[in-house]
Every structure is written in C-alpha cells, then in structure tokens.
C-alpha atoms as a PDB file:
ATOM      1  CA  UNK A   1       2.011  -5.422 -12.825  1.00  0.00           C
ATOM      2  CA  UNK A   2       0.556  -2.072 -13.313  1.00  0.00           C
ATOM      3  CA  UNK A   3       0.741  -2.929 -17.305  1.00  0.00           C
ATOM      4  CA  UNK A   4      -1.890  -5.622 -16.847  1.00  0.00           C
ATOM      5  CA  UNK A   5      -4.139  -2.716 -16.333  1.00  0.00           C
ATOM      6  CA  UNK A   6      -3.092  -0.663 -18.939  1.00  0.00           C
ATOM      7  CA  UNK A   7      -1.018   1.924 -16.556  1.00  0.00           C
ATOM      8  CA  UNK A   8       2.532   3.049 -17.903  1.00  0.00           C
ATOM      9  CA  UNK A   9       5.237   4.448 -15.025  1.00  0.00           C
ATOM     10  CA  UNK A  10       4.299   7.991 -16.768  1.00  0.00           C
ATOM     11  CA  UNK A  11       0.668   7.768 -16.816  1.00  0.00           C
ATOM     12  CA  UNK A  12      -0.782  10.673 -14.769  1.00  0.00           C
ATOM     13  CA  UNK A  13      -1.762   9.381 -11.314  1.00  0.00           C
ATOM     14  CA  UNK A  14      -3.383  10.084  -7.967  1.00  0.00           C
ATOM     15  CA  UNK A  15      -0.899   8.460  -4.973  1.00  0.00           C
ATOM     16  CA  UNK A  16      -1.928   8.186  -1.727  1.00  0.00           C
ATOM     17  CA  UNK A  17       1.642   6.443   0.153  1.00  0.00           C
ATOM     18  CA  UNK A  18       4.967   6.796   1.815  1.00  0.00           C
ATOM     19  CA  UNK A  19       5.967  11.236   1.759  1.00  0.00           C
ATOM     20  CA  UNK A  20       5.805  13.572   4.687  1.00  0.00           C
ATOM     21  CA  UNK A  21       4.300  16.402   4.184  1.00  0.00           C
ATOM     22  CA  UNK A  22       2.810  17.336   7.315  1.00  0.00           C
ATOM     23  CA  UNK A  23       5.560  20.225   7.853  1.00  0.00           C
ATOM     24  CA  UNK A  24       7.743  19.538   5.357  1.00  0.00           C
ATOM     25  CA  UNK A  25       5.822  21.747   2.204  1.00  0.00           C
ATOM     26  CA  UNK A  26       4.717  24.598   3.948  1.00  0.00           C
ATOM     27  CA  UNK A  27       1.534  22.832   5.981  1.00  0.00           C
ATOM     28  CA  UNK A  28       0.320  21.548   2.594  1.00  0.00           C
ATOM     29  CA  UNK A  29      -1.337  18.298   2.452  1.00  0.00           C
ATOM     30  CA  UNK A  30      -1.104  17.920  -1.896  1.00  0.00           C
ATOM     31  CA  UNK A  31       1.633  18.053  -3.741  1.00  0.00           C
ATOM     32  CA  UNK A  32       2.344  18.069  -7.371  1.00  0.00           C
ATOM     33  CA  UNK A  33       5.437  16.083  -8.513  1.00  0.00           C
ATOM     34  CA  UNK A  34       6.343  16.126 -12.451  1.00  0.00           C
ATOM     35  CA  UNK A  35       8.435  13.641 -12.144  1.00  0.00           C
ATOM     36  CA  UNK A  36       6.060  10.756 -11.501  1.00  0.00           C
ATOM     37  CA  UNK A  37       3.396  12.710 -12.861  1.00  0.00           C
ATOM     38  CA  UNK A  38       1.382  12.615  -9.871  1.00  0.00           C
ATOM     39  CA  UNK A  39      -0.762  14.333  -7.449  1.00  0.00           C
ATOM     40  CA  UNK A  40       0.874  13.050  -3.902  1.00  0.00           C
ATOM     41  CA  UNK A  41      -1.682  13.012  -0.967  1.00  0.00           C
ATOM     42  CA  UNK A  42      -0.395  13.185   2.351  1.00  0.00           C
ATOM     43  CA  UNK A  43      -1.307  10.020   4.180  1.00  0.00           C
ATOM     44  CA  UNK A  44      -1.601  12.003   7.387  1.00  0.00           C
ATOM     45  CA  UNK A  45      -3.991  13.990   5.916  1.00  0.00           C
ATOM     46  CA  UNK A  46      -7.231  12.371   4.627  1.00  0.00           C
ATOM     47  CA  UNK A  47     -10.113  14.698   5.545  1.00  0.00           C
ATOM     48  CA  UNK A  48     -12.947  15.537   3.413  1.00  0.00           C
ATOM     49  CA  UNK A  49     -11.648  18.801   2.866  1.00  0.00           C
ATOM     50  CA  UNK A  50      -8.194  17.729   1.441  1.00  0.00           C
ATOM     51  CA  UNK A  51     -10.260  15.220  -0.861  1.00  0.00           C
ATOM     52  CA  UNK A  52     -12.247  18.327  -2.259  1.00  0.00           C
ATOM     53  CA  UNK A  53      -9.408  20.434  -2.559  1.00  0.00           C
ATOM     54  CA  UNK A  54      -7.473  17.565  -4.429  1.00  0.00           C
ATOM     55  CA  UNK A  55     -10.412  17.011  -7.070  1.00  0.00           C
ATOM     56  CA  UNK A  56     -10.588  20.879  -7.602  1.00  0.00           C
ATOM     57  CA  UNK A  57      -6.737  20.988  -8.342  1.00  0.00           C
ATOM     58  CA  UNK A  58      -7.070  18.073 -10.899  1.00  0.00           C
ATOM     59  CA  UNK A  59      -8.836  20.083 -13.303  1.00  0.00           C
ATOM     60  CA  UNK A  60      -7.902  18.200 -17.021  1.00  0.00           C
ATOM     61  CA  UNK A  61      -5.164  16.228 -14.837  1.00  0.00           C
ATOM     62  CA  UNK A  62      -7.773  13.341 -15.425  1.00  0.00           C
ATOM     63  CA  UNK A  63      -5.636  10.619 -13.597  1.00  0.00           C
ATOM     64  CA  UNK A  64      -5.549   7.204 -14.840  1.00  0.00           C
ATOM     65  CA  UNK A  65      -4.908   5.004 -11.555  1.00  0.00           C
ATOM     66  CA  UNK A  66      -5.004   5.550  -7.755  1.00  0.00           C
ATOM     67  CA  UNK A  67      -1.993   4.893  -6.018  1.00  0.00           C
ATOM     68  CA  UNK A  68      -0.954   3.818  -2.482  1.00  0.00           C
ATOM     69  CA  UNK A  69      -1.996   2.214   0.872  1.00  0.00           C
ATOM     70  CA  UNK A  70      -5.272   0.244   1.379  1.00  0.00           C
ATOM     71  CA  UNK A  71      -5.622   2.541   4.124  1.00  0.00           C
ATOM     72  CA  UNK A  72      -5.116   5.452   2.951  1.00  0.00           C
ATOM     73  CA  UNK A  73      -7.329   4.950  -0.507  1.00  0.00           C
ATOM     74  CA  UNK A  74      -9.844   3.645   2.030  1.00  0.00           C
ATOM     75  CA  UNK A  75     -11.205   6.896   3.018  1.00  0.00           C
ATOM     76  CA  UNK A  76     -10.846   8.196  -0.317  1.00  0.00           C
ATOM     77  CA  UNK A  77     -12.782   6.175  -1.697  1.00  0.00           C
ATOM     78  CA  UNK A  78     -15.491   6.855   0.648  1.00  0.00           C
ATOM     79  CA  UNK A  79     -15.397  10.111  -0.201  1.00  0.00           C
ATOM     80  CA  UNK A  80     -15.748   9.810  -3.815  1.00  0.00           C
ATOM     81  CA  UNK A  81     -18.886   7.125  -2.995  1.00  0.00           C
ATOM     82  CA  UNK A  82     -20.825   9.804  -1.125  1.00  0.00           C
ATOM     83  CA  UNK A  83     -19.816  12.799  -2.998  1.00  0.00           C
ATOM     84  CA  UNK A  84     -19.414  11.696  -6.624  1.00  0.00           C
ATOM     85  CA  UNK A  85     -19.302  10.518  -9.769  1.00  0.00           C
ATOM     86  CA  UNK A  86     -16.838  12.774 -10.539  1.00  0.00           C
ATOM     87  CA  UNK A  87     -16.084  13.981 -14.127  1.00  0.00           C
ATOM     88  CA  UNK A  88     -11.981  14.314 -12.944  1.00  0.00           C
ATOM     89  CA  UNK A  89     -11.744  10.243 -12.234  1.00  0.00           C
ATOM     90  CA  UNK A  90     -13.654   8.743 -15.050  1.00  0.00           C
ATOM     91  CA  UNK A  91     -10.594   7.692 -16.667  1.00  0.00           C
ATOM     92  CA  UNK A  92      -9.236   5.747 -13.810  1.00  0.00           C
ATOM     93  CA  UNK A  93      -8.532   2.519 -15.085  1.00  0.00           C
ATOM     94  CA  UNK A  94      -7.002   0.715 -12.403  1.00  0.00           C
ATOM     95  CA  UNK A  95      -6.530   0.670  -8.363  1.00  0.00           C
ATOM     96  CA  UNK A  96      -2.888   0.169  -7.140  1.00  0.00           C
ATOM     97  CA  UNK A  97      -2.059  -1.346  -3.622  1.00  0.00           C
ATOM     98  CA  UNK A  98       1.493  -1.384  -2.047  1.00  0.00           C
ATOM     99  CA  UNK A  99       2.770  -0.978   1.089  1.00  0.00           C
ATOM    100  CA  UNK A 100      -0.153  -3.323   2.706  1.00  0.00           C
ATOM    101  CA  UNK A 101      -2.176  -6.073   2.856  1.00  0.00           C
ATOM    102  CA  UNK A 102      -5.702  -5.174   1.764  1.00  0.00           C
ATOM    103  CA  UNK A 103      -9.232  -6.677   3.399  1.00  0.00           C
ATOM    104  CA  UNK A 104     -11.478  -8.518   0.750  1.00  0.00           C
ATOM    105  CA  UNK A 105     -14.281  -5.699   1.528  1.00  0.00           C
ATOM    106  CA  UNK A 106     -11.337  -3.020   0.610  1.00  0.00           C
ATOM    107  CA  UNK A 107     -10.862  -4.707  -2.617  1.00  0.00           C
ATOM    108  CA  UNK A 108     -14.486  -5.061  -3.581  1.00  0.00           C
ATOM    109  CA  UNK A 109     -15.212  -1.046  -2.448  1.00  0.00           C
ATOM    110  CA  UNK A 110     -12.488   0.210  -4.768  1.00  0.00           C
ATOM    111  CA  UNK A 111     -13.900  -1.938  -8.036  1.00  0.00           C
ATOM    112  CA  UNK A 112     -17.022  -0.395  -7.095  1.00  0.00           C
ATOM    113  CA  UNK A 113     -16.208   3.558  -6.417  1.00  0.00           C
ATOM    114  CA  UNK A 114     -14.004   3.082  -9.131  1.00  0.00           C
ATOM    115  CA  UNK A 115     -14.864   0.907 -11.851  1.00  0.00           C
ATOM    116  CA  UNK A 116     -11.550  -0.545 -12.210  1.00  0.00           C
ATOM    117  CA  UNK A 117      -9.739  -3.519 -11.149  1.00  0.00           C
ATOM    118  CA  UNK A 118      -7.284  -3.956  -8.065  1.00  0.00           C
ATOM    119  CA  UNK A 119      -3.813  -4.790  -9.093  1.00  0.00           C
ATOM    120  CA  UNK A 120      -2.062  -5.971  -5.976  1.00  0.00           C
ATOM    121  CA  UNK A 121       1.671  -7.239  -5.820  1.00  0.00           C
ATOM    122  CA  UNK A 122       4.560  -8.774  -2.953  1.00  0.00           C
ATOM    123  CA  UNK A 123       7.503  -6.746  -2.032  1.00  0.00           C
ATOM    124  CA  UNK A 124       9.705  -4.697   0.006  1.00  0.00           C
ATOM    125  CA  UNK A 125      12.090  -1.948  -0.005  1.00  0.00           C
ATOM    126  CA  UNK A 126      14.733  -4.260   0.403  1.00  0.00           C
ATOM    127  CA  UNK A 127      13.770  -5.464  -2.919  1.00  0.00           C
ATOM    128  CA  UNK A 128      14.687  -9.572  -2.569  1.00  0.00           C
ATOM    129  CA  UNK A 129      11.485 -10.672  -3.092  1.00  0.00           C
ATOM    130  CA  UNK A 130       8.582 -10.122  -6.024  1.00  0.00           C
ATOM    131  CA  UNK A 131       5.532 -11.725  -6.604  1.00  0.00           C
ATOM    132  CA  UNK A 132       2.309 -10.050  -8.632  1.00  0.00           C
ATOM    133  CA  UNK A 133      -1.456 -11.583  -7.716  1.00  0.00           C
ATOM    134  CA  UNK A 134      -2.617 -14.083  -9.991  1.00  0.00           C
ATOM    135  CA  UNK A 135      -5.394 -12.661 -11.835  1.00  0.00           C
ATOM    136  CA  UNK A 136      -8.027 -15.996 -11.509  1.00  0.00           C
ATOM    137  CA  UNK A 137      -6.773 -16.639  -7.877  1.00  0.00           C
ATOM    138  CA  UNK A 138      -7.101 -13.721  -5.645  1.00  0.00           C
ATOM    139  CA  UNK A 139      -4.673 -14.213  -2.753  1.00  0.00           C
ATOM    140  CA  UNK A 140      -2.146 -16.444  -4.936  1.00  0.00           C
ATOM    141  CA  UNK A 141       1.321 -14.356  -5.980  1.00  0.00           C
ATOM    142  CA  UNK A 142       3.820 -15.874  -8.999  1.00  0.00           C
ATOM    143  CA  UNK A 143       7.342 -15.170  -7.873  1.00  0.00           C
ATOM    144  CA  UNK A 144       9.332 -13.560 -10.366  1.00  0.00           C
ATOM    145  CA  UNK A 145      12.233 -15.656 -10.422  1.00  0.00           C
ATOM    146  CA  UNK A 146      14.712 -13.325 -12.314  1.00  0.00           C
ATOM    147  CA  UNK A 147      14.059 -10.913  -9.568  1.00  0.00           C
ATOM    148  CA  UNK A 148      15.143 -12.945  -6.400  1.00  0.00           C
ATOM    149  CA  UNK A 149      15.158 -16.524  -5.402  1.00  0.00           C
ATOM    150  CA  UNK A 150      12.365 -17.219  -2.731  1.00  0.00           C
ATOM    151  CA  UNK A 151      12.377 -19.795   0.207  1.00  0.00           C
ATOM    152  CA  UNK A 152      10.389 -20.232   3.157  1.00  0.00           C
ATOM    153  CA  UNK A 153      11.884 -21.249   6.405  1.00  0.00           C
ATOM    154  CA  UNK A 154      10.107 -21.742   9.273  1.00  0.00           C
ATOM    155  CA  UNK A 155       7.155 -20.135   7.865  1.00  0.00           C
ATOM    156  CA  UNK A 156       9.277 -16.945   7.436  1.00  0.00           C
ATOM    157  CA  UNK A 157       9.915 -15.760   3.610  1.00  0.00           C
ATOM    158  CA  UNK A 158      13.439 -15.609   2.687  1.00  0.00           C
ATOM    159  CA  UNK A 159      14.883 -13.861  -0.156  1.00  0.00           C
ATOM    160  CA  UNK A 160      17.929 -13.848  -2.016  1.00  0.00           C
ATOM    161  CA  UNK A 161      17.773 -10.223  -4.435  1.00  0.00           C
ATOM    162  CA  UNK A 162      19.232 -10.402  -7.689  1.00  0.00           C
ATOM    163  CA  UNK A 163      18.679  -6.391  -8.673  1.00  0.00           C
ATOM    164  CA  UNK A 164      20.726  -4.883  -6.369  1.00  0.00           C
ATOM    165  CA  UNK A 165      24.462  -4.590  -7.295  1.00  0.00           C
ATOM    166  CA  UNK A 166      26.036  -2.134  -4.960  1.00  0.00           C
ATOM    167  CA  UNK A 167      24.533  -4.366  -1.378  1.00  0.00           C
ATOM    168  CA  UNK A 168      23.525  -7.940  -2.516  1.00  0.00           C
ATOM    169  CA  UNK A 169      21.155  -9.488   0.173  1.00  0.00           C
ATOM    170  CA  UNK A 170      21.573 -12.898   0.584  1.00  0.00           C
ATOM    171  CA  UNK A 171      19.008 -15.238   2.077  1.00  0.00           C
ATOM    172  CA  UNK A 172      18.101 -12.200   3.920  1.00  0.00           C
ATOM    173  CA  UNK A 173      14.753 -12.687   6.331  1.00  0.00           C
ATOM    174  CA  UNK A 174      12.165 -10.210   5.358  1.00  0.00           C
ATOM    175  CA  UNK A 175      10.021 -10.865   8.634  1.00  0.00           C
ATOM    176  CA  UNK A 176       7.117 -11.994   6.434  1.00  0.00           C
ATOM    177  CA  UNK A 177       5.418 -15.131   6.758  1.00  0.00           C
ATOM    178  CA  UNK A 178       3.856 -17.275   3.498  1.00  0.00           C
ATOM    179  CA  UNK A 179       3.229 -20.659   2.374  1.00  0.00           C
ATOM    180  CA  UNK A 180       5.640 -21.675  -0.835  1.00  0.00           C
ATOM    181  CA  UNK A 181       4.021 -23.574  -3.399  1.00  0.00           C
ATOM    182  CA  UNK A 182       7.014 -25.378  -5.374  1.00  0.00           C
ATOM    183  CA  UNK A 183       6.563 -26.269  -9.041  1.00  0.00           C
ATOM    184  CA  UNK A 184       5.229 -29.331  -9.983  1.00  0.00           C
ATOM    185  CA  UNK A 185       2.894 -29.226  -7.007  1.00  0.00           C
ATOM    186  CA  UNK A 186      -0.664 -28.837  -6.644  1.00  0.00           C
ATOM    187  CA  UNK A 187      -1.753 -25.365  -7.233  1.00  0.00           C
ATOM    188  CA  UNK A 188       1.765 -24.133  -8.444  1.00  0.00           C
ATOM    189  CA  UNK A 189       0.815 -24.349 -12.174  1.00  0.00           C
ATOM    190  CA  UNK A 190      -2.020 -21.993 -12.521  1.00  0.00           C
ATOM    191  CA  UNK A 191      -5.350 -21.590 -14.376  1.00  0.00           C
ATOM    192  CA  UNK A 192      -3.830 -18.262 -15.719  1.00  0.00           C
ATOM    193  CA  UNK A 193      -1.078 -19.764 -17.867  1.00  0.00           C
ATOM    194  CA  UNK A 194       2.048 -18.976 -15.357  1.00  0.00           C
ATOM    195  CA  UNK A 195       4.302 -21.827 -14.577  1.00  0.00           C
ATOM    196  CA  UNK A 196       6.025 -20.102 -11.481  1.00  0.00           C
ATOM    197  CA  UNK A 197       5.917 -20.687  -8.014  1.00  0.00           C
ATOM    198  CA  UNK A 198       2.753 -19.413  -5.901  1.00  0.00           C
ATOM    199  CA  UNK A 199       3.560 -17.647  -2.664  1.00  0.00           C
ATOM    200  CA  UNK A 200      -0.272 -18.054  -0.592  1.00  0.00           C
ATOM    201  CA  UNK A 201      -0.919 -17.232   2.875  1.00  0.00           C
ATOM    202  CA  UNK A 202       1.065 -13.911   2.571  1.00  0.00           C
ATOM    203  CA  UNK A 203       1.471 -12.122   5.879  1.00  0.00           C
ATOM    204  CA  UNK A 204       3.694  -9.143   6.397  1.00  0.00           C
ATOM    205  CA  UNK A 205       6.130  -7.571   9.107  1.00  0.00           C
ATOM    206  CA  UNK A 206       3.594  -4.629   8.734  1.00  0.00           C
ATOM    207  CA  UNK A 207      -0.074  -4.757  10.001  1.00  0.00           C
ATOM    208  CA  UNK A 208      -2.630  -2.685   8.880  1.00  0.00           C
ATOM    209  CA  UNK A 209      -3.079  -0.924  12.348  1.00  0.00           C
ATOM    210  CA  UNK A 210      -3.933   2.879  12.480  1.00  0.00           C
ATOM    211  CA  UNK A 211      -3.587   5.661  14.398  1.00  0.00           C
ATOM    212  CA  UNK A 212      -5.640   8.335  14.364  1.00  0.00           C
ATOM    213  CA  UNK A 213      -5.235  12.119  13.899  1.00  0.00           C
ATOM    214  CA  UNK A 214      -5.979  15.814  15.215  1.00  0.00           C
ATOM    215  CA  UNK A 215      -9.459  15.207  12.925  1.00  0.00           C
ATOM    216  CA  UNK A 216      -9.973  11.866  13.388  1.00  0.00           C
ATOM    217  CA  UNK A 217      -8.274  10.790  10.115  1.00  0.00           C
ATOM    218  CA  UNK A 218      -6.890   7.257   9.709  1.00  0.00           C
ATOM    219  CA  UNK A 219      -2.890   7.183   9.659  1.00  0.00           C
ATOM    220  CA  UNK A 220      -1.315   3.892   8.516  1.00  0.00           C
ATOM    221  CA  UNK A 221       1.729   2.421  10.470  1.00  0.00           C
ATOM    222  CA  UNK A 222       2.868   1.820   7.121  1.00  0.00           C
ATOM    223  CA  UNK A 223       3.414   5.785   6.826  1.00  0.00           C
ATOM    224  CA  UNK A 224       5.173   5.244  10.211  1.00  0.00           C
ATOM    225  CA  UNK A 225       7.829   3.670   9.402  1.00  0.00           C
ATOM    226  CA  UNK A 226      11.592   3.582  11.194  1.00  0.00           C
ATOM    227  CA  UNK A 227      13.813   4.077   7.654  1.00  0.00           C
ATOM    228  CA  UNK A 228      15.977   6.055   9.575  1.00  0.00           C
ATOM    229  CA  UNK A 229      19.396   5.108  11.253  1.00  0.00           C
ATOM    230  CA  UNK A 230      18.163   6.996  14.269  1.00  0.00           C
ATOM    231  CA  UNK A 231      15.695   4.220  15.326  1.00  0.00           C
ATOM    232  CA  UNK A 232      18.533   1.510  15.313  1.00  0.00           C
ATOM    233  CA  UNK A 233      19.534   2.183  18.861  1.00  0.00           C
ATOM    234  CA  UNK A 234      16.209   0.344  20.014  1.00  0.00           C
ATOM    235  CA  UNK A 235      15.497  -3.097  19.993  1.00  0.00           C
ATOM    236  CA  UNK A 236      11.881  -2.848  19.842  1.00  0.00           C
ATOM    237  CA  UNK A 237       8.808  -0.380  18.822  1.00  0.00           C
ATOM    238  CA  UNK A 238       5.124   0.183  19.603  1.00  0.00           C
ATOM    239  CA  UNK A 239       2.914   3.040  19.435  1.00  0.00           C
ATOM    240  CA  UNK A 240       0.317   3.786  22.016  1.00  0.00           C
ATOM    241  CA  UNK A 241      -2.992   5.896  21.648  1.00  0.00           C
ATOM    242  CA  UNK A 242      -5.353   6.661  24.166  1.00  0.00           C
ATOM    243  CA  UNK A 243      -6.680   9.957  22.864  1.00  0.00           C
ATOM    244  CA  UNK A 244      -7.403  11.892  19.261  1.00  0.00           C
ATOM    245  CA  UNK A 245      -4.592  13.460  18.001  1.00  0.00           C
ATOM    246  CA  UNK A 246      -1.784  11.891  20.390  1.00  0.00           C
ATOM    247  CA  UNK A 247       0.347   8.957  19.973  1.00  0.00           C
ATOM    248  CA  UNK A 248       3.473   7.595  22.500  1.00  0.00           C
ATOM    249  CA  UNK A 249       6.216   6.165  20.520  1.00  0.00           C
ATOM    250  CA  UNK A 250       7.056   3.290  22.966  1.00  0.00           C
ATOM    251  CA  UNK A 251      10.724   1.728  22.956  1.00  0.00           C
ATOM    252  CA  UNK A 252      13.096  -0.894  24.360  1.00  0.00           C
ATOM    253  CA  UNK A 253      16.526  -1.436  24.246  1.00  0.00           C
ATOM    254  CA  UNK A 254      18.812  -3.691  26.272  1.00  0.00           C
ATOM    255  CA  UNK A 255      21.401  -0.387  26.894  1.00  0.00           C
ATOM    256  CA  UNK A 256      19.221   2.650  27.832  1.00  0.00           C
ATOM    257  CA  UNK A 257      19.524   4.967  25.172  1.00  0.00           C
ATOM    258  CA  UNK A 258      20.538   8.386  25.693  1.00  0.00           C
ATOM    259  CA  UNK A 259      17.940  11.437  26.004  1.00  0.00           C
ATOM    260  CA  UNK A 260      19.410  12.804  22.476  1.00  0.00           C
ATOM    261  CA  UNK A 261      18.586   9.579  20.913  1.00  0.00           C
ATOM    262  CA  UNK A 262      14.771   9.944  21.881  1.00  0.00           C
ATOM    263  CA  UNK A 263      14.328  13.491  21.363  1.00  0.00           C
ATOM    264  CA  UNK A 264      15.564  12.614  17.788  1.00  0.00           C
ATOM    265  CA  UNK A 265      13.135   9.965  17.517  1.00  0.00           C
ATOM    266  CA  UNK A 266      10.837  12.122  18.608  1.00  0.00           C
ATOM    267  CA  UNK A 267      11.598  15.041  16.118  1.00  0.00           C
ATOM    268  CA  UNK A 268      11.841  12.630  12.953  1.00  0.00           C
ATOM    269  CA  UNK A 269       8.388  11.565  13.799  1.00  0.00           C
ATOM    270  CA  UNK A 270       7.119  14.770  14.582  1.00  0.00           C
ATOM    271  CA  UNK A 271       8.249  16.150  11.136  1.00  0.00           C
ATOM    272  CA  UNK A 272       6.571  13.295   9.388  1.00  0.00           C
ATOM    273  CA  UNK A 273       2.844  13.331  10.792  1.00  0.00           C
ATOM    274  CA  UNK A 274       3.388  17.562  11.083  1.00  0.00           C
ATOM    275  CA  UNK A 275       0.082  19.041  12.882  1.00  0.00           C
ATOM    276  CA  UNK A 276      -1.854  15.372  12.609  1.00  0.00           C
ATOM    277  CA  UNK A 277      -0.857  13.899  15.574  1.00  0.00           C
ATOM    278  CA  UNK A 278       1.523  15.229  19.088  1.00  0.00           C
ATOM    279  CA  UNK A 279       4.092  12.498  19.429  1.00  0.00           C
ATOM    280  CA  UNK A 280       5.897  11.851  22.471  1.00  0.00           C
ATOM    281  CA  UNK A 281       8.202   8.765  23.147  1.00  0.00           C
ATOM    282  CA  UNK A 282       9.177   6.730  26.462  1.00  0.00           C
ATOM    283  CA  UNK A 283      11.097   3.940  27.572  1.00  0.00           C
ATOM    284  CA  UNK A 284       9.828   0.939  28.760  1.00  0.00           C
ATOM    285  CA  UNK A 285      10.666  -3.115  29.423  1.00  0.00           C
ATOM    286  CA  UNK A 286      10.676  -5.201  26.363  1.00  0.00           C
ATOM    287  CA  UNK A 287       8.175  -7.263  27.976  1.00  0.00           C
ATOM    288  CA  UNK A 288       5.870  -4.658  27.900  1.00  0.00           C
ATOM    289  CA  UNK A 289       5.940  -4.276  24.059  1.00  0.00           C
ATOM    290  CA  UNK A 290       4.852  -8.063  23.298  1.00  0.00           C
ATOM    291  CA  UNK A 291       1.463  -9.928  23.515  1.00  0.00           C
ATOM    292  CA  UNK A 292       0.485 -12.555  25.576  1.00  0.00           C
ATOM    293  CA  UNK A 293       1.851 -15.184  23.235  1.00  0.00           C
ATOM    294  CA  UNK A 294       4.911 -13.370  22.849  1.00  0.00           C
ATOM    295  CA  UNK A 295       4.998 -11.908  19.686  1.00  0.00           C
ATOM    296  CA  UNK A 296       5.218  -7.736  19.126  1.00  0.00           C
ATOM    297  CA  UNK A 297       2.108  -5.873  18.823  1.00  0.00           C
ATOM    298  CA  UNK A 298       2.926  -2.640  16.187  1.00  0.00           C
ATOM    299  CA  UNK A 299       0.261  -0.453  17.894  1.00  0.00           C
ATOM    300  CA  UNK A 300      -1.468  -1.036  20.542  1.00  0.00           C
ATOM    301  CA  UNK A 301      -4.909   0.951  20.194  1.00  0.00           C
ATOM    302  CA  UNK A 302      -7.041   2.248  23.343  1.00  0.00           C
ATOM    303  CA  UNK A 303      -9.062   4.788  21.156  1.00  0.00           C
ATOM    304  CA  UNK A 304     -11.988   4.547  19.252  1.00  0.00           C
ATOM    305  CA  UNK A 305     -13.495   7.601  16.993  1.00  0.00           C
ATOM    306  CA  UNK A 306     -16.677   8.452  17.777  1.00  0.00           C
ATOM    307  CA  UNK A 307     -19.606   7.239  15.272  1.00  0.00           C
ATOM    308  CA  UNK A 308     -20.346  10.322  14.067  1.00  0.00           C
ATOM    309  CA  UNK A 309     -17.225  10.390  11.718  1.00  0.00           C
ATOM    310  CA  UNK A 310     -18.066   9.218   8.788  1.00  0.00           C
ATOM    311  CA  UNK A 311     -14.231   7.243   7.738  1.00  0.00           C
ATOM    312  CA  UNK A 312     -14.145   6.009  11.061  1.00  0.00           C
ATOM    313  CA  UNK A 313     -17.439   3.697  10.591  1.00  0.00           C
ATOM    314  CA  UNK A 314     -15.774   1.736   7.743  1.00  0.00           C
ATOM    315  CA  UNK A 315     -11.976   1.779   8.260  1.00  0.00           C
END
C-alpha cells in the first residue's frame, strides 16, 4: 500500500501512532528511532509547541510521508496550515492512516496541507484480515486473499490469517462490522483493474472518540488501548471525562476484581499518557457501561474544550 505512493519501509518518515512516551523517555514527547527511520510523535502530546520543536529537529531529515492516526495527524496538520509552508515537509509525498477510520473532511485537509494523497488500508494487530482502499472508489477495500480468507457473519468480519505460523487464528471475530462484496457480483470487479473481493461499509471495534489532555490536546482511544494481560480480568471498559486533564477508567467484571488488579490498570495507563492526563479507575455494573440500545460506548465524553483552542474547533 504505501508503494502506491512511492514510500519504501525505509523511507524517512514523520509517525504520529501507537508508543508511550509520556514517562517512558525522560518526559520527552519526540523521539528518534533509526530503525524505522522515523521521527515518533507522542500521540499524547500534540501541542503547538511539540509541533515546532519537531520541525526544528528535522533539519535535512526532509521526511517523505506522515504516519499514524487520523487523530493524531489531525492537529498536525492544522498546525502546519496556519504556520507553514514549511521548507522541512516539501518532500512529503504521501499521508498514511492506520489505526482508525478517517472523516471525509480529514482526508480532504491532509491532500490539502500536504499536497499528497491519503493511502488508507484494513487491518488489525491480530493480522487475519487485509484489505488496501481502492484508488477510484474511496471507501471500497480489495481483500488480499493470500493474506487471510475473509467472511462476514452477521454483519461481523471474520478472518481466517494465513501469516502467522507460531498462533494460527481461525475464523477468529475481529469485532468489526463490513459489507462483503463476493466476486462475480456487482461492484466486486472494479474500475481500477482488481478482481478481488470489496469489503464496503467498514466499521471498526475502535471509534474515533478522544479524550482530552492537561493542554487541551486530543488523545485517541486508539493510543488507549488494553494490549496488556492485565486488562483481561474485566469484562468490559469505558473511559469517563468530565474535566481537562482527567479521565476515569471505568470497568466491569462478573467476579470483583481485586484492588491489585486496578491499581495495575491504573499504573499501565498512567505510564502511557505520562503528565497528559490523571487517570483513576472504578468499578461499576456492566449495565452502566452500555447505551440505551445496548451496545458499549468506548468513552463516554462530558467535556468540551473551550473555543479558544485552536485543535479543539476542528477535531
């Protein structure tokens, strides 16, 4: 996917996903890792002031793609609208999304701040499923059948991984809901030339919902995730807000977990969004962690940054 733009896995990058490093390198919000050749930008951290301090450290970095969560290259982007052009990005050749779904008016602001197309795919970490956006049909993703064999069941995408030796995952339910679009039906053989399957109507187990920090800075729940065995003694998850800079971890579980198990919880949290945000976490009913129709609600958001920040008006 990213060689439809012209990016190679060792082209010099700017990534804005996934890492902790809110505590974990010394306070610092950039990092520098040779391996990936790229400058890593803590999601917890998007501020003006880290921006600046990133495009001063690229110096003749010149990076060739932007990397990570709609959200987090939202306020980036932004950034680079109100402050730039900036000599250190004119080589940026292509936008990469993972992680999330992205808005249409997310899409269309990074072709314009950037001057570079939006390269989009479908997967997880469980790596069962793979699909890349069809480049005439925004919205429309060709399975890559020698990846993993895709279903749908009851609305709910179902994968069967074929990369993984050590754990094979076998019809395993990623939580995601899409509409399959079998060959030989309409739609399934495309305008651009591919004759495999179209997944449409992607939706996934992950929302776009945010939390927001000690500045006001948009966090992603996507940053927030529970990849960690310590989270397995709950049954269910929510995060509260009701003021800047705090968030309650809210959990169920049909045997009340122990007081070690939510300080951990608490920590492994803590470590990840560092100064950002003051976590706490509580017990409550599983009832109270669903919405009216029954289904889970990821975050449930009672605070609003005030107009005067300038990322809060268009996230």
């Amino acid at each position: 996917m990213w060689g439809r733009a012209g990016v190679r896995p060792t082209d010099p990058k700017i990534t804005f996903r996934g890492s902790s490093l809110g505590a974990g390198f010394a306070g610092q919000p950039i990092l520098f890792q040779p391996t990936y050749n790229h400058f890593l930008v803590s999601p917890f951290h998007l501020s003006d002031r880290t921006f600046a301090d990133l495009l001063d450290r690229l110096g003749d970095f010149r990076p060739v793609a932007v990397w990570g969560y709609p959200s987090a290259v939202t306020p980036f982007a932004h950034w680079v609208a109100r402050t730039g052009p900036h000599r250190a990005l004119s080589r940026v050749r292509a936008v990469l999304l993972a992680s999330e779904g992205a808005f249409d008016w997310q899409v269309a602001l990074f072709r314009e701040v950037f001057s570079a197309p939006v390269v989009r795919w479908y997967g997880q970490s469980e790596k069962v499923v793979f699909a890349g956006e069809c480049p005439c049909r925004p919205g429309a993703y060709h399975l890559a059948p020698t990846y993993g064999l895709t279903e749908v069941v009851d609305g709910r995408i179902v994968g069967t991984g074929m990369t993984n030796a050590a754990m094979p995952l076998v019809r395993y339910d990623t939580e995601d809901a899409g509409t399959l679009l079998p060959p030989g039906s309409r739609g399934a053989r495309c305008v651009c030339g591919s004759s495999f399957p179209v997944l449409t109507d992607v939706r996934g187990r992950w929302d776009q919902s945010l939390v927001y920090g000690a500045d006001d800075e948009p966090i992603s729940t996507a940053a927030l995730n529970f990849h960690d065995g310590a989270f397995a003694v709950f049954d269910r998850f929510q995060f509260r807000q009701e003021r800047r800079g705090e968030v309650e971890l809210r959990v169920a579980a049909a045997r009340p977990p122990a007081a070690s198990d939510l300080a951990r919880a608490r920590h492994l949290l803590q470590e990840r969004v560092g100064d950002r945000l003051r976590v706490s976490v509580a017990v409550v009913p599983p009832q109270a962690l669903l919405s009216v129709r029954g289904k889970g609600v990821m975050v449930d958001q009672r605070y609003r940054p005030g107009p005067a920040t300038e990322i809060s008006r268009h996230v």
